[in-house]
C-alpha atoms as a PDB file:
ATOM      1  CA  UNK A   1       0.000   0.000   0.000  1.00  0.00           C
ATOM      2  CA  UNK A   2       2.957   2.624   0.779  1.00  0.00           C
ATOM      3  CA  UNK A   3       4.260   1.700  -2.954  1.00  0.00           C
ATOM      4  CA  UNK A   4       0.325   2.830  -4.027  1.00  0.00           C
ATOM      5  CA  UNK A   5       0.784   6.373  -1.847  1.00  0.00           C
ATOM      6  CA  UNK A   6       4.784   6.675  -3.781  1.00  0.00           C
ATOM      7  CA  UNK A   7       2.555   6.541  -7.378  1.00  0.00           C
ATOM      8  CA  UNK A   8      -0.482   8.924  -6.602  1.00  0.00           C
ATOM      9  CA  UNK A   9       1.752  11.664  -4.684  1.00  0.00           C
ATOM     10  CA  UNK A  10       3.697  11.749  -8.208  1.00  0.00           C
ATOM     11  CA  UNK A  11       0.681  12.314 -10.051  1.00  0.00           C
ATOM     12  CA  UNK A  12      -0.878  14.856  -7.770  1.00  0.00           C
ATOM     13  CA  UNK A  13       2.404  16.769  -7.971  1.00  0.00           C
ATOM     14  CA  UNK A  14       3.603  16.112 -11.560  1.00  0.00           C
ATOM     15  CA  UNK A  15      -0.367  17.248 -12.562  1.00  0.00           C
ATOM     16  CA  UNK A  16      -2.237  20.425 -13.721  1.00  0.00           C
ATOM     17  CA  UNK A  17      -5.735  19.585 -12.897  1.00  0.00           C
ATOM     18  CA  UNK A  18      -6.908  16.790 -10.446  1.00  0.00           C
ATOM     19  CA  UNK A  19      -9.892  14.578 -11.043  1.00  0.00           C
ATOM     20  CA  UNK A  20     -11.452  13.232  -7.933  1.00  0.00           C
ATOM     21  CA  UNK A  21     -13.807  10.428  -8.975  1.00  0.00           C
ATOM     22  CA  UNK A  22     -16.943   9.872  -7.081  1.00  0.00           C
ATOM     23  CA  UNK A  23     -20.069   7.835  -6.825  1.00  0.00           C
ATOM     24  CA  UNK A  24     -23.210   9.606  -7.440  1.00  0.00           C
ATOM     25  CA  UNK A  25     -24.939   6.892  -5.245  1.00  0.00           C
ATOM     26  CA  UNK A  26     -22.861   7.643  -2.474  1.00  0.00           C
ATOM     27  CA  UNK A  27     -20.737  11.249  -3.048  1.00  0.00           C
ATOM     28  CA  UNK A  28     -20.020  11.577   0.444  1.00  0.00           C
ATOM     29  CA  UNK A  29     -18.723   8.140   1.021  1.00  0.00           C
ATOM     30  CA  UNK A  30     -16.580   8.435  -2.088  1.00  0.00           C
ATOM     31  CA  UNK A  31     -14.766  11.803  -0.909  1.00  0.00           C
ATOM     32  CA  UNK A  32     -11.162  11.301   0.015  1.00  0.00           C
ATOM     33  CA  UNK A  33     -10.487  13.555   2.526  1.00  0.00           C
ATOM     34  CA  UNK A  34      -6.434  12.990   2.430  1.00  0.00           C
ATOM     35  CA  UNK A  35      -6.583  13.570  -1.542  1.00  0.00           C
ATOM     36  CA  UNK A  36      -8.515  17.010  -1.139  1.00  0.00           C
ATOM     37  CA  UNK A  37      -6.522  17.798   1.492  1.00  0.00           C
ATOM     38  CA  UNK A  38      -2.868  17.264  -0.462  1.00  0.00           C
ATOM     39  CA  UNK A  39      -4.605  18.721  -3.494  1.00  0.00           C
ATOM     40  CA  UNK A  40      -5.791  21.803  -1.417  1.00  0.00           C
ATOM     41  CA  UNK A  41      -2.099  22.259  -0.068  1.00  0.00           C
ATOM     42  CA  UNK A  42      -0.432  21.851  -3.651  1.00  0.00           C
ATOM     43  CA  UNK A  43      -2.470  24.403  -4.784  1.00  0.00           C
ATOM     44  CA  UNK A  44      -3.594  22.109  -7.497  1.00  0.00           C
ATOM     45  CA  UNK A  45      -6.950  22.714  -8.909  1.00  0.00           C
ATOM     46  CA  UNK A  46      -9.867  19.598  -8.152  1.00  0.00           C
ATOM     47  CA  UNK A  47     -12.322  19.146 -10.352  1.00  0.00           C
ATOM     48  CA  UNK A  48     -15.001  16.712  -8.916  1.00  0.00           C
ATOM     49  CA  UNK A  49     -16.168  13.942 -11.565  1.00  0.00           C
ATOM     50  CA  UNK A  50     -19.633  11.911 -10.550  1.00  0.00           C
ATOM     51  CA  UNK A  51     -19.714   9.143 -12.311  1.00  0.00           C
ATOM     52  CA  UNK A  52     -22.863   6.461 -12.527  1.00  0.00           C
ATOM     53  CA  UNK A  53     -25.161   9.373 -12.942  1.00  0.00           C
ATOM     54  CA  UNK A  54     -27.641   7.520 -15.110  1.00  0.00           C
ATOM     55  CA  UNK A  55     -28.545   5.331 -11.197  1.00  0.00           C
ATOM     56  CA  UNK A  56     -29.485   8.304  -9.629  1.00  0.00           C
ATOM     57  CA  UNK A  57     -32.730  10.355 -10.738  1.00  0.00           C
ATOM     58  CA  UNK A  58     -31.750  14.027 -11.548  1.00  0.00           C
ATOM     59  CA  UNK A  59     -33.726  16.094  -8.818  1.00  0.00           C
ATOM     60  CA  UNK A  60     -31.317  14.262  -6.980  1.00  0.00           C
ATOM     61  CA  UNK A  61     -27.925  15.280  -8.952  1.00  0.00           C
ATOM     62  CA  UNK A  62     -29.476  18.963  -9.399  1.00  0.00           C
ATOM     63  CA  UNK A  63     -28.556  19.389  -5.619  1.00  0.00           C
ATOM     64  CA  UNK A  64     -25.652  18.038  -5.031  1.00  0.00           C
ATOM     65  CA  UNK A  65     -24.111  19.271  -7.982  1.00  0.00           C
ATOM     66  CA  UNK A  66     -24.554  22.944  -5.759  1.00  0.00           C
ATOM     67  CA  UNK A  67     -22.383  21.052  -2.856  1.00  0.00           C
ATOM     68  CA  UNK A  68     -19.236  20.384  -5.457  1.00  0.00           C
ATOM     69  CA  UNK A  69     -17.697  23.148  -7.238  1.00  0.00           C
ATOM     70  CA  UNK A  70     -16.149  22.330 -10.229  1.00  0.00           C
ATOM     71  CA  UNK A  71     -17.918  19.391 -10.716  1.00  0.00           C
ATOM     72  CA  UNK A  72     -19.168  17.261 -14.208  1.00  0.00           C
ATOM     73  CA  UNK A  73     -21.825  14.442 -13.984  1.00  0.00           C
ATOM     74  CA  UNK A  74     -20.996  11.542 -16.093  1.00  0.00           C
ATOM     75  CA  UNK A  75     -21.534   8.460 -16.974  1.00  0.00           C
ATOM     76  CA  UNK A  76     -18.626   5.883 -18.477  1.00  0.00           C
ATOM     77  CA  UNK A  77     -20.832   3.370 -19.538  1.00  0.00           C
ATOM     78  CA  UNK A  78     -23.595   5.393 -21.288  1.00  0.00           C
ATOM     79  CA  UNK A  79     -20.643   7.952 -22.677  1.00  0.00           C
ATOM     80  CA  UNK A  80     -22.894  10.874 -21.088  1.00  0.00           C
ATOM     81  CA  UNK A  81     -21.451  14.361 -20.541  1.00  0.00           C
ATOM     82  CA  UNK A  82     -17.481  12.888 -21.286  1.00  0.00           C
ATOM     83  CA  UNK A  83     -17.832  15.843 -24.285  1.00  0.00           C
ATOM     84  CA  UNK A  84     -18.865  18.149 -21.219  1.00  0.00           C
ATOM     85  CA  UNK A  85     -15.893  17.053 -18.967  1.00  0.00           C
ATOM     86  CA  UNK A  86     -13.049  17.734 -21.869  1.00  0.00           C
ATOM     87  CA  UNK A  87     -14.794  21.240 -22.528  1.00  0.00           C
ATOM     88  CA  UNK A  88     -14.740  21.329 -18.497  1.00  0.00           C
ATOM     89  CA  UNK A  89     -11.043  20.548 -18.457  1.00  0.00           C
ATOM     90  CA  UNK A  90     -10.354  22.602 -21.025  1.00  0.00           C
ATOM     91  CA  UNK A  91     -11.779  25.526 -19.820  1.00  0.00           C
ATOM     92  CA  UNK A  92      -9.687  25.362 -16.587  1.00  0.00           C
ATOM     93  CA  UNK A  93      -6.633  24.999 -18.110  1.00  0.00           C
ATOM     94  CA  UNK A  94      -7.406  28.282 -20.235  1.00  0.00           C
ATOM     95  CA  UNK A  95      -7.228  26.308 -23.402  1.00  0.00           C
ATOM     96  CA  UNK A  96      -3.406  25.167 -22.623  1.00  0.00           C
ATOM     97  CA  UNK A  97      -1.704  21.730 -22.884  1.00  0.00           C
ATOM     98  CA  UNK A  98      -2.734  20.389 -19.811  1.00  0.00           C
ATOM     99  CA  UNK A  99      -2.060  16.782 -17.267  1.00  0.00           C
ATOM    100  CA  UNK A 100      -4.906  15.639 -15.421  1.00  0.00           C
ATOM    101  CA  UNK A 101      -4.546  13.194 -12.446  1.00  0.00           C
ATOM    102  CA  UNK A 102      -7.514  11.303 -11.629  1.00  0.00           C
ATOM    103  CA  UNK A 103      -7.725   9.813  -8.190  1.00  0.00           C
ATOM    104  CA  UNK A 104      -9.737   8.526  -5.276  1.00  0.00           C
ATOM    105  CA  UNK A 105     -11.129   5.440  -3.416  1.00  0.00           C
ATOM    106  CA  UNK A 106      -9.858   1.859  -5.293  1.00  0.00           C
ATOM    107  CA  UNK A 107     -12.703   0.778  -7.557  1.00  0.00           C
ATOM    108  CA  UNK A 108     -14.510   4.363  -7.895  1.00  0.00           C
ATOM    109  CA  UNK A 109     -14.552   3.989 -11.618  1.00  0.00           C
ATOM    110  CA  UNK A 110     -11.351   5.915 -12.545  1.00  0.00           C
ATOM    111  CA  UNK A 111     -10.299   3.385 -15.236  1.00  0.00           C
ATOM    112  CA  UNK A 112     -13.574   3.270 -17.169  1.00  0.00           C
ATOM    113  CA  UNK A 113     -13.861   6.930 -16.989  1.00  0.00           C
ATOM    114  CA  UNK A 114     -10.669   7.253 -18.411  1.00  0.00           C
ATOM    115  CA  UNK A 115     -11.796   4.782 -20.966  1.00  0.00           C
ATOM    116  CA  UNK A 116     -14.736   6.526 -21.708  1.00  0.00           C
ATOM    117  CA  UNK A 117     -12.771   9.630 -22.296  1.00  0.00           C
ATOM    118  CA  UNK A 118     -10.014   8.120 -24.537  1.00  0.00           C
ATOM    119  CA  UNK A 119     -12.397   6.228 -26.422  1.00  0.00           C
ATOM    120  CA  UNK A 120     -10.311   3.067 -26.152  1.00  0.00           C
ATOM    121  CA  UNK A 121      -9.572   0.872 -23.752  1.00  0.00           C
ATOM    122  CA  UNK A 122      -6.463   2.588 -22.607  1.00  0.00           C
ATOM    123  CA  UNK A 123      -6.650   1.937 -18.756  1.00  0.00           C
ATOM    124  CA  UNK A 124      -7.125  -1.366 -17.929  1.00  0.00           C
ATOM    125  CA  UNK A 125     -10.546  -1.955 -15.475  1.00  0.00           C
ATOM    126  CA  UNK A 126     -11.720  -5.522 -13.800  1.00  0.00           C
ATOM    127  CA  UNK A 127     -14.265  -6.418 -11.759  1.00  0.00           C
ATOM    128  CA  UNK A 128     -11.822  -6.806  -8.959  1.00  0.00           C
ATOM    129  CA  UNK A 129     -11.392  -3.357  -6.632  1.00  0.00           C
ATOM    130  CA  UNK A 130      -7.550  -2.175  -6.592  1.00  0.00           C
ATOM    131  CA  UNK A 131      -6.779  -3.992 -10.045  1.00  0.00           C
ATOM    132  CA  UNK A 132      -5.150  -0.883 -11.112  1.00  0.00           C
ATOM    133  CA  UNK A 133      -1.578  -0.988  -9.518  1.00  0.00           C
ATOM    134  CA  UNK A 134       0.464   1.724 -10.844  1.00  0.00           C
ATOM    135  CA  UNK A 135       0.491   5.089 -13.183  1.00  0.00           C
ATOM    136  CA  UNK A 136      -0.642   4.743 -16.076  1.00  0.00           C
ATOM    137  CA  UNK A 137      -0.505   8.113 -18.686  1.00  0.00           C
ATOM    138  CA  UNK A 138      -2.753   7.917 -21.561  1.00  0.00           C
ATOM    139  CA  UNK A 139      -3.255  10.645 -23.965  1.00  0.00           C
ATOM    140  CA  UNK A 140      -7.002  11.856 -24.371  1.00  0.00           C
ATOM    141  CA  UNK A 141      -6.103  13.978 -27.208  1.00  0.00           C
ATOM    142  CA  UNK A 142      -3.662  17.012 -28.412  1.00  0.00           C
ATOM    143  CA  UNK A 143      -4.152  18.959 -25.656  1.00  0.00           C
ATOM    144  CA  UNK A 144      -5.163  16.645 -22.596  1.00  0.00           C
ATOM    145  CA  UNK A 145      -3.237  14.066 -21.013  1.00  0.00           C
ATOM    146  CA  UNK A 146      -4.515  12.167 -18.340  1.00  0.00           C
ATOM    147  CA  UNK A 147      -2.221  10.144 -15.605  1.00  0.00           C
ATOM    148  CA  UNK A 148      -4.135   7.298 -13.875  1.00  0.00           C
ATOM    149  CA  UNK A 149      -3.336   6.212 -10.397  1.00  0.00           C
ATOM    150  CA  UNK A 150      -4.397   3.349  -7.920  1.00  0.00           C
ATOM    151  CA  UNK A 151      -6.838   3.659  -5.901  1.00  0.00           C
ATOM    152  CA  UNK A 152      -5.720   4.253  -2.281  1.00  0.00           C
ATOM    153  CA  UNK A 153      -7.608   4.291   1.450  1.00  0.00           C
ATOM    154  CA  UNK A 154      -7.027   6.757   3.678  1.00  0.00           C
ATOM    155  CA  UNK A 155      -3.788   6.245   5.864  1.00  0.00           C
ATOM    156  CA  UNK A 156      -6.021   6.408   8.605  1.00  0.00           C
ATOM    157  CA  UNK A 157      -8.883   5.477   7.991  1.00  0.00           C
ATOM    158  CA  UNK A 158     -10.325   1.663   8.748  1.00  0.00           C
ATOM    159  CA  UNK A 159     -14.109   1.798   7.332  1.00  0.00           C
ATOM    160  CA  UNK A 160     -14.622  -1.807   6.365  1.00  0.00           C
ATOM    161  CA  UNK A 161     -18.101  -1.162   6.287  1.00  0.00           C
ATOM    162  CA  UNK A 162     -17.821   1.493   4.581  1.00  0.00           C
ATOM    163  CA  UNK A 163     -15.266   0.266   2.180  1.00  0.00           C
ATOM    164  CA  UNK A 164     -18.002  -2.529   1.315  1.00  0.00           C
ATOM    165  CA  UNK A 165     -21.024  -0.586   0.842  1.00  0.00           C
ATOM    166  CA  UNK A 166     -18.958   1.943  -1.745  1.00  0.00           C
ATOM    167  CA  UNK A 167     -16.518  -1.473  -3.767  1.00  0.00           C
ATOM    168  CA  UNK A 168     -13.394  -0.625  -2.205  1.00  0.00           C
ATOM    169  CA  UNK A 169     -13.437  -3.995  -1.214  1.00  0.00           C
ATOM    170  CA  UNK A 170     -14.535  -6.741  -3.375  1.00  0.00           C
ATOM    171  CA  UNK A 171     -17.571  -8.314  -2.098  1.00  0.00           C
ATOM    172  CA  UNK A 172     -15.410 -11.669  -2.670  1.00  0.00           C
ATOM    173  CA  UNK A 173     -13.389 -10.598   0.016  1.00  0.00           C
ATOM    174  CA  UNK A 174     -15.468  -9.265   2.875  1.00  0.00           C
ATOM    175  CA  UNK A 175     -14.974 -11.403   6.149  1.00  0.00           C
ATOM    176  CA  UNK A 176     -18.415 -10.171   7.430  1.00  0.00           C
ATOM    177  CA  UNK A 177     -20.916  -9.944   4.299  1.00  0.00           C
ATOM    178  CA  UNK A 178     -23.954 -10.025   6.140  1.00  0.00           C
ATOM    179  CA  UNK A 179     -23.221  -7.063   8.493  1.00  0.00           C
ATOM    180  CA  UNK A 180     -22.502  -5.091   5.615  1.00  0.00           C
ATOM    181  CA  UNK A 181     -25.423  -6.150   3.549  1.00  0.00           C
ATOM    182  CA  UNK A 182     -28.123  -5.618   6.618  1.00  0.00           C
ATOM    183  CA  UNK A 183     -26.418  -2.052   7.112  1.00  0.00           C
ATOM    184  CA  UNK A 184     -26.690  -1.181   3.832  1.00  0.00           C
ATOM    185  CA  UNK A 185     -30.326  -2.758   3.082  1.00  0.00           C
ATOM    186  CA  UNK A 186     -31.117  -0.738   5.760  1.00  0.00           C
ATOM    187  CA  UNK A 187     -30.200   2.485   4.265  1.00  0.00           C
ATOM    188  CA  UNK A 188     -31.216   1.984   0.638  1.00  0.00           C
ATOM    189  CA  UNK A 189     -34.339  -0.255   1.740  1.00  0.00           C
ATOM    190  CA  UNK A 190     -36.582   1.621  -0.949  1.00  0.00           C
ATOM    191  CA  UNK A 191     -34.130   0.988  -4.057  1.00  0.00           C
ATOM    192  CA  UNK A 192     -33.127  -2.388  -2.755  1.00  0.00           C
ATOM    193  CA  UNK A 193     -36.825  -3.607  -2.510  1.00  0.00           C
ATOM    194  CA  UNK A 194     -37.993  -2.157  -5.987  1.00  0.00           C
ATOM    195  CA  UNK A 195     -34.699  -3.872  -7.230  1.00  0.00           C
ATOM    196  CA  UNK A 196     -36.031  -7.287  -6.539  1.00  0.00           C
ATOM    197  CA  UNK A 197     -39.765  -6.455  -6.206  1.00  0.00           C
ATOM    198  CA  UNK A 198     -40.313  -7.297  -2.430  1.00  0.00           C
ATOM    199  CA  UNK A 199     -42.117  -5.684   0.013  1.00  0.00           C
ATOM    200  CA  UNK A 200     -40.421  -5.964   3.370  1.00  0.00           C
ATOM    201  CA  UNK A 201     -39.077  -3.405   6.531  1.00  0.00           C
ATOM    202  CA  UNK A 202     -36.478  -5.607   8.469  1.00  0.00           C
ATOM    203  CA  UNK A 203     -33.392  -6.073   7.086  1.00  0.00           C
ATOM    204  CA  UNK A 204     -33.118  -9.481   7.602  1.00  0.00           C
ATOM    205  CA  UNK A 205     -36.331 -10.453   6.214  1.00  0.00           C
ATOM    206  CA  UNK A 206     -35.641  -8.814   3.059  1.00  0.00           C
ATOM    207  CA  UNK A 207     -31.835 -10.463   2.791  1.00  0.00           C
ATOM    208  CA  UNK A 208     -33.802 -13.994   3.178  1.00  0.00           C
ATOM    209  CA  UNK A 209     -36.074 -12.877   0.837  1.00  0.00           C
ATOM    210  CA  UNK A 210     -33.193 -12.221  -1.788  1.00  0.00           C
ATOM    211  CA  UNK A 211     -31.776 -16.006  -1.056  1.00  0.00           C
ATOM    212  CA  UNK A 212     -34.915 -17.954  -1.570  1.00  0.00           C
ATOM    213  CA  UNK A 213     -35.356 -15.847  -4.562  1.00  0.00           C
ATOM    214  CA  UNK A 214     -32.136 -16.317  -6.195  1.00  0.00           C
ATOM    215  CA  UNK A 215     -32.044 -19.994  -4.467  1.00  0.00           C
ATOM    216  CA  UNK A 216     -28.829 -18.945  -1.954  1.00  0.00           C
ATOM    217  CA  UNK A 217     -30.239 -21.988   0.274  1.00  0.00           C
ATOM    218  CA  UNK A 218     -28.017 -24.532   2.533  1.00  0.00           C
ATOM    219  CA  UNK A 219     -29.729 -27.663   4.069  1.00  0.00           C
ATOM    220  CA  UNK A 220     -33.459 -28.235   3.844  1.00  0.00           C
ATOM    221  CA  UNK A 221     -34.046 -25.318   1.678  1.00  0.00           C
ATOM    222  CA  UNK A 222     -32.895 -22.615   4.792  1.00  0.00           C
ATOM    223  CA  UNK A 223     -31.820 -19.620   3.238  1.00  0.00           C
ATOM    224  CA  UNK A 224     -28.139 -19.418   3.056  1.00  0.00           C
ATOM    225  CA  UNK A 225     -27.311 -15.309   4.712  1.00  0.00           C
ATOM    226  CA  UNK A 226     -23.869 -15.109   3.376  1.00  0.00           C
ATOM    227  CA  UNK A 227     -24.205 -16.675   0.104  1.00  0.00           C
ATOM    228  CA  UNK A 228     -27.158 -14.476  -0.526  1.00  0.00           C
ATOM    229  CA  UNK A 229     -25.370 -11.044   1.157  1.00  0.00           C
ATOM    230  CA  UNK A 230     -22.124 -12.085  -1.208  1.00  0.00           C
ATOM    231  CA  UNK A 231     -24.730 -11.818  -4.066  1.00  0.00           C
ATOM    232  CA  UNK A 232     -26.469  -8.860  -3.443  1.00  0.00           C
ATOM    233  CA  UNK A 233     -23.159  -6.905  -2.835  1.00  0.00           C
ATOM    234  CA  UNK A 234     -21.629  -8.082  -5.997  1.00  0.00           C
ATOM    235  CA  UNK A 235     -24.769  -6.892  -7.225  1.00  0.00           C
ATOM    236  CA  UNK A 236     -24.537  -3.535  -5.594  1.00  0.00           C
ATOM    237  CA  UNK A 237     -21.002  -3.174  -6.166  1.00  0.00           C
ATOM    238  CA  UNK A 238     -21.092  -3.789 -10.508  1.00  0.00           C
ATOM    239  CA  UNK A 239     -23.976  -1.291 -10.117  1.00  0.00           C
ATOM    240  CA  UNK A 240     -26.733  -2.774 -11.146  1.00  0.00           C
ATOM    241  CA  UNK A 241     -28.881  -1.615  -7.813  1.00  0.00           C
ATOM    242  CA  UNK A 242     -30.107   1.726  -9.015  1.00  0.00           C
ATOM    243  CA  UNK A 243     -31.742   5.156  -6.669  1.00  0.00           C
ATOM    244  CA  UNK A 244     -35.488   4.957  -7.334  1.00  0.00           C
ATOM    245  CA  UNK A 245     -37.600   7.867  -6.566  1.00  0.00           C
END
């Protein structure tokens, strides 16, 4: 991990223009406090990218787009508003040759925007968080050049639940799945149950619900709570969970 912190100070010092990457399902969560905070005393400029826009409804984006300033909603795998973030980019940088870093939590969706901004599969992405293990530089066009980095946790920060509920942590690798699932069930229980059409209020109702459904079952047909939490956070995690109104 120290070898990850060596690569990302480089790009936040050898860079013109930082691009924090967050989650519009969970912007808060997905701020990295030490980034902003060695941005902020570089005097670097941060420009805040939201990505996965298209799972959250607008009304939604419309006001926390007034908490983040610069910021560009996008979204990597519907190619929406990348033309918006160049012009946004460009625009800072006064129309200059300019090096972007892009940073933040492992797993944020930093490769696939990049990807979605190159137009090629220049950064390489898995479904595994951390894949990414050192800079990368790929060239967006004439005038921007972006430098990739891997994603890094707070030095002191130990948020495993956290770390679940946002990917930073591969829902392969959790010790403690169903904690994780029941916490975050229990904050998202209106997109979660319109997800897989159930109509429940405890937690734990709705997570045996979701392994009878999808047949996560042990002996004599019991629902099985950690097959079916493992499930439902890979499911979370690859996005496919999205904010209903």
């Amino acid at each position: 991990m120290p070898s990850f912190w060596k690569h990302v100070n480089y790009v936040l010092k050898e860079s013109d223009i930082i691009i924090e990457v967050l989650d519009a399902r969970m912007i808060n969560e997905t701020r990295h406090q030490e980034l902003e905070q060695k941005v902020q005393q570089l005097g670097k400029q941060i420009l805040y990218v939201i990505t996965k826009c298209d799972m959250v409804p607008l009304e939604e984006l419309k006001k926390k787009k007034q908490m983040l300033t610069p910021s560009v909603f996008i979204s990597s795998r519907d190619h929406l508003g990348t033309t918006i973030l160049k012009k946004k980019i460009l625009e800072l940088s006064q129309g200059n040759k300019v090096t972007v870093g892009v940073v933040g939590y492992p797993n944020v969706g930093k490769s696939s925007l990049i990807n979605a901004l190159s137009g090629r599969g220049a950064a390489r992405t898995s479904a595994e968080s951390g894949y990414t293990k050192g800079m990368q530089k790929i060239r967006v066009d004439s005038k921007i050049t972006l430098l990739d980095t891997p994603g890094v946790f707070p030095k002191d920060e130990k948020d495993i639940m956290k770390y679940g509920k946002i990917g930073a942590i591969d829902y392969a690798k959790i010790k403690d799945p169903e904690l994780i699932a029941l916490q975050l069930i229990e904050e998202e229980k209106d997109c979660i149950c319109q997800y897989y059409d159930l109509a429940e209020d405890d937690p734990e109702i709705i997570l045996e619900q979701i392994a009878l459904k999808f047949k996560k079952t042990g002996r004599g047909g019991k629902p099985d709570l950690e097959a079916a939490a493992r499930f439902f956070l890979k499911e979370w995690q690859a996005g496919k969970i999205q904010k209903y109104l």
